[in-house]
Protein backbone atom coordinates (compact mmCIF):
# COMPACT_ATOMS: atom_id res chain seq x y z
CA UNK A 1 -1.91 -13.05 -12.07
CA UNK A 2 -3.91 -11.50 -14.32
CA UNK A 3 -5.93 -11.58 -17.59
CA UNK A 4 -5.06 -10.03 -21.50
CA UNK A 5 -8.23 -7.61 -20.47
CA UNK A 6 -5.61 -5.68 -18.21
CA UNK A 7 -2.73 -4.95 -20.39
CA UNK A 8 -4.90 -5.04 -23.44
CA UNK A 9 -7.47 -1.82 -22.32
CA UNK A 10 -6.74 0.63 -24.66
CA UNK A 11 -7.01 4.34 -23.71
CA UNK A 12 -8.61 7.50 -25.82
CA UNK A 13 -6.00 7.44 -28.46
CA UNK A 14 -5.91 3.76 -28.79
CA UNK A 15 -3.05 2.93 -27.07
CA UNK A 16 -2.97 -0.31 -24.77
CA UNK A 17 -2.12 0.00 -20.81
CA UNK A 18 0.14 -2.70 -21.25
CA UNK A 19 2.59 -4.93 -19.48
CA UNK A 20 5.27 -3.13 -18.49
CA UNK A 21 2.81 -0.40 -17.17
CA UNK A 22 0.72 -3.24 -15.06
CA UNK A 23 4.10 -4.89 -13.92
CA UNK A 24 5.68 -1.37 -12.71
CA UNK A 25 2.18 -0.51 -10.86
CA UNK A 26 2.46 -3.79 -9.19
CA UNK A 27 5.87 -3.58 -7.80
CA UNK A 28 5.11 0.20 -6.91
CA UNK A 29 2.48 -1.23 -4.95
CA UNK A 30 3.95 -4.74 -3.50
CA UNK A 31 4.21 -3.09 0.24
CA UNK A 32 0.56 -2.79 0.36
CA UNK A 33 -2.19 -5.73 1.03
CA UNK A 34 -3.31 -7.97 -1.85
CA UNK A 35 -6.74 -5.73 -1.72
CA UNK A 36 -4.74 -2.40 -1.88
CA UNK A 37 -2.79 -3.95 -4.86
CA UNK A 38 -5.94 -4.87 -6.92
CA UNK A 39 -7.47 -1.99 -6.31
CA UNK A 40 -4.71 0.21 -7.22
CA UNK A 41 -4.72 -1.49 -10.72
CA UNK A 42 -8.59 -1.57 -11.36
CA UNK A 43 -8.24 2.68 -10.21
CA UNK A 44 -5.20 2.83 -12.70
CA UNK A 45 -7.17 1.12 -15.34
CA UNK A 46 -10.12 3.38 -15.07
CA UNK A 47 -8.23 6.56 -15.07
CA UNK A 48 -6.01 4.80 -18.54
CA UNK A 49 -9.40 4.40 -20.25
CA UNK A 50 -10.47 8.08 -19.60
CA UNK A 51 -14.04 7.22 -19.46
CA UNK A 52 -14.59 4.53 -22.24
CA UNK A 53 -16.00 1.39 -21.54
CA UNK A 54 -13.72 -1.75 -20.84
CA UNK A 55 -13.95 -3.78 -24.23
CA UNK A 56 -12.54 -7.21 -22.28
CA UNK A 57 -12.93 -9.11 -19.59
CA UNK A 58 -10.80 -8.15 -16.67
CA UNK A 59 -9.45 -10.90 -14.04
CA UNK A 60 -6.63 -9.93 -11.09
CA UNK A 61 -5.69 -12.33 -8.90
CA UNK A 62 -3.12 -11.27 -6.37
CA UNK A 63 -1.18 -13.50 -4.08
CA UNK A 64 1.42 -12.35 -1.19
CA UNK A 65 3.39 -14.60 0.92
């Protein structure tokens, strides 16, 4: 579960990280721990924004039964 400020960051060139690309890094990521799985999308998101500050809020909430 997670906030608009995820899919919404917007790299360089002004192009947004977006759904699909959060979505695809999740299940790429679903065999690891819900820790692993947030972290891997707060790295991705830094490394998508090349530098530039976040301009939203950013909430990830990940569950795993």
């Amino acid at each position: 579960i997670g906030t608009d400020g995820i899919w919404e960051t917007r790299d360089g060139d002004g192009n947004r990280f977006g759904k699909d690309a959060l979505r695809d890094l999740v299940r790429a990521n679903a065999h690891r721990s819900p820790r692993d799985i947030q972290c891997a999308v707060l790295d991705a998101l830094a490394r998508f924004r090349q530098g530039r500050t976040q301009e939203d809020d950013v909430t990830l909430v990940v569950l795993k039964a």
